[in-house]
Protein backbone atom coordinates (compact mmCIF):
# COMPACT_ATOMS: atom_id res chain seq x y z
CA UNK A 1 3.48 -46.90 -109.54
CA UNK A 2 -0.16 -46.08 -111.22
CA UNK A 3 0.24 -43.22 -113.59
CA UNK A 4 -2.40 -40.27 -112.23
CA UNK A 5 -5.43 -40.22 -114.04
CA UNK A 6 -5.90 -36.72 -116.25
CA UNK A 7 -9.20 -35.55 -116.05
CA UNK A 8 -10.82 -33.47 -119.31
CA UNK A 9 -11.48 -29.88 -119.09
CA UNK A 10 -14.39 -28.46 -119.08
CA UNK A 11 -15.02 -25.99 -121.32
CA UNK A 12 -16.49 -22.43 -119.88
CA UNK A 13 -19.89 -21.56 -121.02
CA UNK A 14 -20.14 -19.22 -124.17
CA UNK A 15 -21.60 -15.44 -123.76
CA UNK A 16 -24.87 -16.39 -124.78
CA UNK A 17 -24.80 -19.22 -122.21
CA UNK A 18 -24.01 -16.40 -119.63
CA UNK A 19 -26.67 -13.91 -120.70
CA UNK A 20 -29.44 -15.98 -120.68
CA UNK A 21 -28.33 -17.32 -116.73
CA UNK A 22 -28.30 -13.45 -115.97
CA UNK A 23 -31.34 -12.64 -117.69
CA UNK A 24 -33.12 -15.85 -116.13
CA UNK A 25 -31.95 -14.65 -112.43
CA UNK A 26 -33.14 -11.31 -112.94
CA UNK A 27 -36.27 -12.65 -113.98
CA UNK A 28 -36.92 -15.07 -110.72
CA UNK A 29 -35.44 -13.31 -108.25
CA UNK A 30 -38.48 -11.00 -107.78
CA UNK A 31 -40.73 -13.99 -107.35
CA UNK A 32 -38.46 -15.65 -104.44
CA UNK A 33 -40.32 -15.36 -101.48
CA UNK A 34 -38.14 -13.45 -98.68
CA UNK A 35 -38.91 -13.88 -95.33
CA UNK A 36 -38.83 -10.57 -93.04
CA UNK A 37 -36.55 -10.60 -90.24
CA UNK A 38 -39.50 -8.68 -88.10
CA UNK A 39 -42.77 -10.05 -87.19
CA UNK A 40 -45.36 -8.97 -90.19
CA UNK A 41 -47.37 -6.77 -87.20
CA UNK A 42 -44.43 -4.11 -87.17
CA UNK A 43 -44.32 -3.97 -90.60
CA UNK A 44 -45.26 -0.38 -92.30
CA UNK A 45 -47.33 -2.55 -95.09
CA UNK A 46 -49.58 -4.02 -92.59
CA UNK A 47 -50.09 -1.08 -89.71
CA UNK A 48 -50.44 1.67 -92.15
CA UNK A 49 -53.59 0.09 -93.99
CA UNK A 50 -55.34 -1.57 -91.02
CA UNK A 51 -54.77 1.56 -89.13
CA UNK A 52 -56.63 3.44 -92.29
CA UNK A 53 -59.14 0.73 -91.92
CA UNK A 54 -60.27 1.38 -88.43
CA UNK A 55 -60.53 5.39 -88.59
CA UNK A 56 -62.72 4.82 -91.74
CA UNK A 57 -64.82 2.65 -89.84
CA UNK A 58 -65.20 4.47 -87.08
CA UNK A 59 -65.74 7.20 -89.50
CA UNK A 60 -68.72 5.69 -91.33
CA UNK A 61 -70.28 3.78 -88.72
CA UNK A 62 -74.19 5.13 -88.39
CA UNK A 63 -74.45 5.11 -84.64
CA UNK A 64 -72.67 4.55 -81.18
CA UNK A 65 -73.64 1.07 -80.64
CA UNK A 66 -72.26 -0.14 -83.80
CA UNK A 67 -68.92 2.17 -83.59
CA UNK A 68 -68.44 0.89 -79.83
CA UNK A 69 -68.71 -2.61 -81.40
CA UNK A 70 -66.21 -2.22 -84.16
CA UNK A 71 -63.74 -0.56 -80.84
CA UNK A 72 -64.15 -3.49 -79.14
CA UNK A 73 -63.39 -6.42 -82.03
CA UNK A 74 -60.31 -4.24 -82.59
CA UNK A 75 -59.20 -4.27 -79.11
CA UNK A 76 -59.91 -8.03 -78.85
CA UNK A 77 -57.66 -8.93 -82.01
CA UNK A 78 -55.23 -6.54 -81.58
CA UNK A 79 -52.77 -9.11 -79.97
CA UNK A 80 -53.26 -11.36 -82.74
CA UNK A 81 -49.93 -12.69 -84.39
CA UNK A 82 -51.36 -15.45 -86.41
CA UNK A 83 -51.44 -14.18 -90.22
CA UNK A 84 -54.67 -16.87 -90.95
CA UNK A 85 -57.00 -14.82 -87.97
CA UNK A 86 -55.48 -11.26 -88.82
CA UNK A 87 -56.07 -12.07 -92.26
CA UNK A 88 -59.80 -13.34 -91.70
CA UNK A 89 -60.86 -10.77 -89.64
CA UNK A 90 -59.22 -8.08 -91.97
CA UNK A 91 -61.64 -9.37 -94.53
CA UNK A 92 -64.37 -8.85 -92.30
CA UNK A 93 -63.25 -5.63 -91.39
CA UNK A 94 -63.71 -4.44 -94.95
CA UNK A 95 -66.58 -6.24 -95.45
CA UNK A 96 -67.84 -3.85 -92.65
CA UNK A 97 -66.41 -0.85 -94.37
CA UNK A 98 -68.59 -1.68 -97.71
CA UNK A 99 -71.53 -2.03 -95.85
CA UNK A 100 -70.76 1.42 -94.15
CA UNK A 101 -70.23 3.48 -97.09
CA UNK A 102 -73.32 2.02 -99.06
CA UNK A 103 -75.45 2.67 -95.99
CA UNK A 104 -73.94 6.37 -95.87
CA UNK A 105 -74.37 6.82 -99.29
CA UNK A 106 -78.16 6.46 -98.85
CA UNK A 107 -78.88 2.84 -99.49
CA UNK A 108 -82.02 2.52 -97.74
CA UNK A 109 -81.83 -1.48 -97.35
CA UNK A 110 -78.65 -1.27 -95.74
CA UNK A 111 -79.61 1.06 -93.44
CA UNK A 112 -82.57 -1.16 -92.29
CA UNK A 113 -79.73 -4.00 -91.76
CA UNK A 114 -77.50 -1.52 -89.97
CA UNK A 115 -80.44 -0.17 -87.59
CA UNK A 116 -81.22 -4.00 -86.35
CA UNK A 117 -77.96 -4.93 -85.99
CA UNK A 118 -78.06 -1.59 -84.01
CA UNK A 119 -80.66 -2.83 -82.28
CA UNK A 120 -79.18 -6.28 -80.87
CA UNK A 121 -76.01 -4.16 -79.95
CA UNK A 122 -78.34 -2.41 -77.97
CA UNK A 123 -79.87 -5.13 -76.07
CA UNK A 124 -76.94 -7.28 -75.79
CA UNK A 125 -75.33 -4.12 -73.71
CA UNK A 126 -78.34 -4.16 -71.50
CA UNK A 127 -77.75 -7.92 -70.74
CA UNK A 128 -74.24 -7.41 -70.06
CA UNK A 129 -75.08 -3.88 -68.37
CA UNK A 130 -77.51 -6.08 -65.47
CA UNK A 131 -75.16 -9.03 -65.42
CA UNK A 132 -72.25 -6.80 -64.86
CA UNK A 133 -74.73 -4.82 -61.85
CA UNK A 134 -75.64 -8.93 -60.21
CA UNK A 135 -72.07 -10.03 -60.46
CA UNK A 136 -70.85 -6.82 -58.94
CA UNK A 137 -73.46 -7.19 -56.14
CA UNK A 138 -72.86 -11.15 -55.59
CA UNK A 139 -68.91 -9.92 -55.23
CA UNK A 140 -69.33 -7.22 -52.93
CA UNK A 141 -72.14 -9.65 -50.48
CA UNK A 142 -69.20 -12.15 -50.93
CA UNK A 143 -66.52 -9.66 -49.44
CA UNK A 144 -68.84 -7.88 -46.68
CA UNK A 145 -69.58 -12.07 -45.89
CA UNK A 146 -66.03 -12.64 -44.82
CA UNK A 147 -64.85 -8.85 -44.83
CA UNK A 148 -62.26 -8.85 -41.62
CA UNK A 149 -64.22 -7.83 -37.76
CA UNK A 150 -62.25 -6.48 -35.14
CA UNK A 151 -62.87 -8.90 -32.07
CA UNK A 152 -61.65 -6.15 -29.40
CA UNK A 153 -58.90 -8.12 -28.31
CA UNK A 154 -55.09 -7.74 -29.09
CA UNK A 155 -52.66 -10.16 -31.00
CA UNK A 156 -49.37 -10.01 -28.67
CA UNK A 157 -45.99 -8.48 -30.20
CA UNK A 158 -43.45 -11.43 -31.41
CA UNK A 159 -40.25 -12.09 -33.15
CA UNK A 160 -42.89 -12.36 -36.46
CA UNK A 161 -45.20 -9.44 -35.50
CA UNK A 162 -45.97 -6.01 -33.62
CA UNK A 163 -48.91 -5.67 -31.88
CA UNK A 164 -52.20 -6.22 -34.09
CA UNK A 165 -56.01 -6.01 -33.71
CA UNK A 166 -57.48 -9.23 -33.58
CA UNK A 167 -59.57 -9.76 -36.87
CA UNK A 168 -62.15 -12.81 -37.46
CA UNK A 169 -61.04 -13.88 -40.03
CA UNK A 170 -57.31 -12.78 -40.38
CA UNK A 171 -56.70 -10.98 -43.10
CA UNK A 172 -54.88 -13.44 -45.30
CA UNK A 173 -52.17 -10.46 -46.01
CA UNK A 174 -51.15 -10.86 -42.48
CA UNK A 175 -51.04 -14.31 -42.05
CA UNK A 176 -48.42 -14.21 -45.17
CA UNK A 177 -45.69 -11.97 -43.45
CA UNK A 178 -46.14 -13.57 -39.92
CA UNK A 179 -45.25 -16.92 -41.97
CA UNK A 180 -42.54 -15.12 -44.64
CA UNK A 181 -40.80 -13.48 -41.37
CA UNK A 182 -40.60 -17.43 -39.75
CA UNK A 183 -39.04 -18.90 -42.60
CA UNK A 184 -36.78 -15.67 -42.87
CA UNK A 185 -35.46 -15.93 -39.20
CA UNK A 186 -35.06 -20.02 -39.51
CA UNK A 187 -33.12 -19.20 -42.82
CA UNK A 188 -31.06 -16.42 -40.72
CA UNK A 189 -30.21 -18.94 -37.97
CA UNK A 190 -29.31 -21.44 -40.07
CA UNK A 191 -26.75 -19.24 -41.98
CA UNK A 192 -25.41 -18.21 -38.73
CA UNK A 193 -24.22 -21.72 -37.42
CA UNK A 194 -22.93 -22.06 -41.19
CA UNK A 195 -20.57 -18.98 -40.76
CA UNK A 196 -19.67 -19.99 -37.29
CA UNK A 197 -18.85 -23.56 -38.58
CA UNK A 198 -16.47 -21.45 -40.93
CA UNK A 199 -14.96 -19.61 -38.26
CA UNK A 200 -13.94 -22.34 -36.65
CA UNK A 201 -12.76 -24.30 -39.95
CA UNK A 202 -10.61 -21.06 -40.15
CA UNK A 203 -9.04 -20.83 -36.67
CA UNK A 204 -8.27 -24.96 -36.86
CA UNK A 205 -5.91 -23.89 -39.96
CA UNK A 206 -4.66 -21.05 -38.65
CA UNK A 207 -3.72 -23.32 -35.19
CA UNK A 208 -2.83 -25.66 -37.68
CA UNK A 209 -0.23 -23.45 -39.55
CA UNK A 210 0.98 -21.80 -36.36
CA UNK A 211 2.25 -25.21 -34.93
CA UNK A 212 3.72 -26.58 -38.32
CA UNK A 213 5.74 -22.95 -38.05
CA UNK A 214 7.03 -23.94 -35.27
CA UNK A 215 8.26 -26.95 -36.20
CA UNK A 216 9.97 -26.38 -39.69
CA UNK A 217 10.46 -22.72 -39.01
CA UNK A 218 8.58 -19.49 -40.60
CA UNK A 219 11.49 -19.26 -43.58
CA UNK A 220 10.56 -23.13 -44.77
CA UNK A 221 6.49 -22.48 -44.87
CA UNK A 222 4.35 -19.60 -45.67
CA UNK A 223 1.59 -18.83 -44.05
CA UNK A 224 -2.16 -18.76 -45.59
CA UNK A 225 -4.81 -18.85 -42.59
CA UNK A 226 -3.00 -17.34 -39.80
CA UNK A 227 -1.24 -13.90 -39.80
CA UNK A 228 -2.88 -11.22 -41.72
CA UNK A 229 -3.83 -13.11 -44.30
CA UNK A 230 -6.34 -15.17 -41.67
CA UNK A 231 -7.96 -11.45 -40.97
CA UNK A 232 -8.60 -11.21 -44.38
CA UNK A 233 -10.17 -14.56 -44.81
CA UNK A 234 -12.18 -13.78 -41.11
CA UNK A 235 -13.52 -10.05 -42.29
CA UNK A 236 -16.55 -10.93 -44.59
CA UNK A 237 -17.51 -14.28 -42.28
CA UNK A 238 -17.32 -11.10 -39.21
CA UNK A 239 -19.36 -8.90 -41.27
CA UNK A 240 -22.35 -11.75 -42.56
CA UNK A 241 -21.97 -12.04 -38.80
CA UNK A 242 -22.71 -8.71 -37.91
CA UNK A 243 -25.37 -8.43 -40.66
CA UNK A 244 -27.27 -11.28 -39.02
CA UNK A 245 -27.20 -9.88 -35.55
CA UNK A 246 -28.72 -6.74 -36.57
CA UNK A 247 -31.87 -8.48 -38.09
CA UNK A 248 -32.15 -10.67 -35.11
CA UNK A 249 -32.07 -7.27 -33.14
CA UNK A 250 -34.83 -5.83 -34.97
CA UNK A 251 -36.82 -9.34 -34.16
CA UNK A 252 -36.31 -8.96 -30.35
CA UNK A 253 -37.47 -5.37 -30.87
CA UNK A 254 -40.73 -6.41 -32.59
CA UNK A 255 -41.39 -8.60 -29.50
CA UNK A 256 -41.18 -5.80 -27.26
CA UNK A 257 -42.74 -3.36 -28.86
CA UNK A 258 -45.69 -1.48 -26.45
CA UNK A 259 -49.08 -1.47 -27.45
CA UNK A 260 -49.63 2.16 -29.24
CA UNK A 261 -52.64 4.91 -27.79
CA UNK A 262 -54.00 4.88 -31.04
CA UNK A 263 -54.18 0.69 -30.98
CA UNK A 264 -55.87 0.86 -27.50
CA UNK A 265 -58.19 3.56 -28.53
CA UNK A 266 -59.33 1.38 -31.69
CA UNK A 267 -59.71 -1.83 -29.69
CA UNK A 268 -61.97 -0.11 -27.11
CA UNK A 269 -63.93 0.91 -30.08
CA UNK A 270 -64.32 -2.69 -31.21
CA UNK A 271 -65.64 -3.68 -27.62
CA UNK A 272 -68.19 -1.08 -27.26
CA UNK A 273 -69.10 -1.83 -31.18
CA UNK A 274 -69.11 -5.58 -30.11
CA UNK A 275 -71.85 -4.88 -27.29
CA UNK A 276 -74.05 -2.26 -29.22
CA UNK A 277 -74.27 -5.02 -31.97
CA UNK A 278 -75.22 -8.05 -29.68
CA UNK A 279 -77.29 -5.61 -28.03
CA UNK A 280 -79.24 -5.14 -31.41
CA UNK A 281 -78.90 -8.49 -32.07
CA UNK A 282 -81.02 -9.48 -28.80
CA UNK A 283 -83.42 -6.80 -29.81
CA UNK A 284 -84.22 -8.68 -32.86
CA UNK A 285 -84.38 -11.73 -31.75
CA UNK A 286 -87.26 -10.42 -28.58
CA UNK A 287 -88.94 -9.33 -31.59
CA UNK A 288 -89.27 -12.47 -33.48
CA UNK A 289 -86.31 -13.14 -35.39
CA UNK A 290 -84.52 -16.27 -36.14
CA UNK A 291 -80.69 -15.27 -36.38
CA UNK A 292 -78.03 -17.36 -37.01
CA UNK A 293 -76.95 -17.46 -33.29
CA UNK A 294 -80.64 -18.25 -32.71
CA UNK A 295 -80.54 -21.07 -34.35
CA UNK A 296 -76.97 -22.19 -33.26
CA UNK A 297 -77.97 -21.34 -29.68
CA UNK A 298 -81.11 -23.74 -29.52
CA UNK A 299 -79.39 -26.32 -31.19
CA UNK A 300 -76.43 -26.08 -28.29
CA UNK A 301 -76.11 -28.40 -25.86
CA UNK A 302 -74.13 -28.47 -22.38
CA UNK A 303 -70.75 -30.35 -22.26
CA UNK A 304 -70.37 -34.17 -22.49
CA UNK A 305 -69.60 -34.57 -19.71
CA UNK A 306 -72.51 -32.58 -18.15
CA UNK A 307 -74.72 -33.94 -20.19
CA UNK A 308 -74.22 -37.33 -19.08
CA UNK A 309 -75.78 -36.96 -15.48
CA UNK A 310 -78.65 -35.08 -16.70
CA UNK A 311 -82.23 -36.43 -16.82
CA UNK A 312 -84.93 -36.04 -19.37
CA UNK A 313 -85.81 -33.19 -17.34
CA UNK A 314 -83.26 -31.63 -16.81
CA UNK A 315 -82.23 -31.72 -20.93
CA UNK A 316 -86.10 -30.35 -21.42
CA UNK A 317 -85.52 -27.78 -19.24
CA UNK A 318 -82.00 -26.97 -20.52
CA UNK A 319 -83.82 -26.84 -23.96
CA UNK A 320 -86.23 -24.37 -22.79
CA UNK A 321 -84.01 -22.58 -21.16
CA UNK A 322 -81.68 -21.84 -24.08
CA UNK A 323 -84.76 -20.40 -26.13
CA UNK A 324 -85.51 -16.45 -26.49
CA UNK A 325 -88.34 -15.41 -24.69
CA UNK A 326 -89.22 -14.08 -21.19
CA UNK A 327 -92.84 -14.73 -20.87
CA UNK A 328 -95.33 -17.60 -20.67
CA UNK A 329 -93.66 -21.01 -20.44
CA UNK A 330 -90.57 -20.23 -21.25
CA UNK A 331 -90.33 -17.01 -19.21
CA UNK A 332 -91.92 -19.66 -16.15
CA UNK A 333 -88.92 -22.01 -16.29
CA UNK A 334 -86.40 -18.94 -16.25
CA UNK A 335 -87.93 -17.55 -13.40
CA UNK A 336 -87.90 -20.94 -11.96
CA UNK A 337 -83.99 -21.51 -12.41
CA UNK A 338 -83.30 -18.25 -11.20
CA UNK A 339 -82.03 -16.96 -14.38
CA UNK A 340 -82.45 -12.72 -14.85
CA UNK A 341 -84.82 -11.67 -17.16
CA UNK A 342 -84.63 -8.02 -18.92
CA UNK A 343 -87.00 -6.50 -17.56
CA UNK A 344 -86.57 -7.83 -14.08
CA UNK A 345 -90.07 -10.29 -14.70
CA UNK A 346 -92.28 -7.26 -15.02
CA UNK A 347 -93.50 -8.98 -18.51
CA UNK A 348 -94.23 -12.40 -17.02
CA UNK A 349 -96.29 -10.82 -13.82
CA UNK A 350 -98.18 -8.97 -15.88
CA UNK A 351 -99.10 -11.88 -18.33
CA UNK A 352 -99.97 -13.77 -15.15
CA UNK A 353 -102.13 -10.80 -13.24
CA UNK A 354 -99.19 -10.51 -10.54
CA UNK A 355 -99.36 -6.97 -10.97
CA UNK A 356 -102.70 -6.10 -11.10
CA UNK A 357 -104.75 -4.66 -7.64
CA UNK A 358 -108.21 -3.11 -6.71
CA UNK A 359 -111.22 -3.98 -9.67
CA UNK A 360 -108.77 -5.75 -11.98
CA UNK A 361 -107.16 -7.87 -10.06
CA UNK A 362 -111.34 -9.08 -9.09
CA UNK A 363 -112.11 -9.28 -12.40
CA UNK A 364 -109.04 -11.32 -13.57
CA UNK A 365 -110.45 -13.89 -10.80
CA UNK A 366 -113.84 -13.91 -11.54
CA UNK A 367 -112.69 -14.71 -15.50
CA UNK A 368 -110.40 -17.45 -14.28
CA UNK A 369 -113.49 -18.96 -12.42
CA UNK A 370 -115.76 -19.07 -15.18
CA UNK A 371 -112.88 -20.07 -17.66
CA UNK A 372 -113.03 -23.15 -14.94
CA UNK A 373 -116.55 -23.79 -14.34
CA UNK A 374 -117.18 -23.93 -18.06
CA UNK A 375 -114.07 -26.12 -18.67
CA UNK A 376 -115.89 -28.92 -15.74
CA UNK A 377 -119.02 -28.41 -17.38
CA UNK A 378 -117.68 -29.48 -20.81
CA UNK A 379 -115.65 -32.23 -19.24
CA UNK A 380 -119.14 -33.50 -17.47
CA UNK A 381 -121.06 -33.37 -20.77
CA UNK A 382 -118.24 -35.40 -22.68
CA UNK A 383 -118.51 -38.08 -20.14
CA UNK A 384 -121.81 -38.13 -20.09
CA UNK A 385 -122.37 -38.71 -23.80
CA UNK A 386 -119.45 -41.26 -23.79
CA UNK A 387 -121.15 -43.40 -20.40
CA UNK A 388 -124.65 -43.44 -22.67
CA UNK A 389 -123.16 -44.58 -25.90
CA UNK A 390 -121.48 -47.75 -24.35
């Protein structure tokens, strides 16, 4: 057997040894770096001074354009957490400050920097003063663009919803609980046939039990799913059940709900909004304007399958028909398919002189006869020059 090896001792420093450790620690230990266990944002040696630094500016800032500047940097960094950026832009910030207090102290050069730097505050607030105005405006044309219409009509009562006012285009709100309540109510019936799937799981056991009972006796088996014990293990699947029910309830009650006074009241509104505004519309147009539904109207056609079995003619004539006006040519081929006018025609007799009697009526003739006479003569003299130049 080896013989254990002894190792030397080591001897224990001397007192000077041990001094000059201790006086060497106490010497380093203020330059260790420690590392705060809070961010550097919530400590008292950064808030206290950067909060001094912004009431001093604000203090010796020569006007309100460059003190609403200085507001605004500090409310754009003040979520800053990254020591490099706070520590930039504190520099600037006292950079600031020394240009402050040597303008307020009557340096007349600074000043002269401060009051154009005043200046392009000024007019960069202006810019974003008439931008802010033309994006405003551009938002609110956007919204009146596709801002909700009531179309007079009624959206029927459902499982989903009650009765609404029909609204071109839907209010997107709307659309979201009609299609939240769906998925709800799918959800609902699915959990149903779940608990009724465990109602039945529950009375197969407790059948299950009951016969085994019978056959080795109630003293040789105890019972889990049948008994009291199975009302236990029923009573939360009965009251889920219940739960369920209920909601369904309220669904069928949604779909019978009756429309409301107040509903019919507003939707009778919309309808006798609807025809003043089509009415106005039609005004326009008699008056020269191209609408939208002018333009959608002309370019309308009749079905397919009418279209098909119509003749060159007939699609002119459908053109012309389709267009605004009641008089001349247009107002002709309306009168000629029997279509009403306005003003029962009145416009396109008088254009023609239908309506006219006594001295007018002669005079309208005799102009008509000379408008011909001069019209043959013309025709004559053209032909005449043409025959002699061949």
């Amino acid at each position: 057997m080896a013989s254990a090896i002894v190792k030397p001792a080591v001897p224990s420093p001397s007192a000077s040894s041990l001094t000059f450790r201790a006086n060497l620690a106490r010497l380093v230990s203020p330059l260790r770096r420690v590392r705060p266990r809070v961010p550097f944002f919530e400590l008292a040696i950064h808030r206290v001074p950067t909060l001094s630094l912004y009431r001093r500016l604000l203090r010796y800032a020569p006007d309100d354009n460059i003190r609403g500047r200085v507001q605004d940097l500090f409310r754009k960094h003040q979520h800053a957490t990254g020591t490099e950026k706070t520590r930039r832009e504190l520099l600037k910030g006292y950079k600031w400050l020394d240009a402050f207090e040597t303008a307020h102290e009557g340096d007349e050069k600074q000043r002269a920097i401060l009051r154009r730097y005043s200046r392009l505050i000024a007019a960069k607030l202006e810019k974003e003063h008439w931008k802010r105005l033309a994006r405003a405006e551009v938002t609110w044309q956007e919204r009146l663009r596709s801002r909700p219409i009531l179309t007079g009509s009624i959206i029927k009562p459902t499982f989903y919803n009650p009765p609404l006012p029909r609204m071109k285009p839907q209010p997107p709100e709307i659309s979201k609980i009609i299609r939240r309540r769906m998925r709800t109510r799918t959800r609902r019936y699915e959990h149903l046939d779940e608990l009724r799937e465990h109602m039945d799981d529950l009375r197969r056991e407790a059948h299950f039990e009951e016969n085994l009972i019978r056959l080795v006796g109630a003293d040789n088996f105890q019972c889990v799913f049948s008994g009291e014990l199975g009302s236990e293990w029923q009573r939360p699947l009965k009251q889920a059940q219940l739960m369920l029910y209920t909601l369904l309830n309220r669904d069928n009650e949604r779909a019978q709900m009756p429309v409301s006074p107040a509903l019919q009241e507003m939707v009778r509104a919309a309808r006798r909004e609807k025809v003043r505004n089509k009415t106005r519309e039609r005004m326009r147009e008699r008056r020269g304007e191209i609408l939208r539904c002018t333009v959608a109207r002309k370019r309308k056609g009749p079905p397919a399958h009418v279209l098909v079995h119509m003749s060159p003619e007939d699609r002119h004539v459908d053109k012309v028909v389709r267009a605004v006006g009641e008089v001349g040519y247009v107002g002709m081929v309306k009168r000629r398919m029997g279509m009403k006018l306005r003003d029962g025609g009145k416009a396109l007799a008088r254009e023609n002189g239908l309506d006219l009697e006594g001295e007018r009526l002669e005079r309208l003739r005799e102009m008509e006869k000379e408008y011909w006479i001069q019209g043959t003569r013309r025709t004559r003299r053209n032909d005449s020059v043409t025959s002699d130049s061949h």
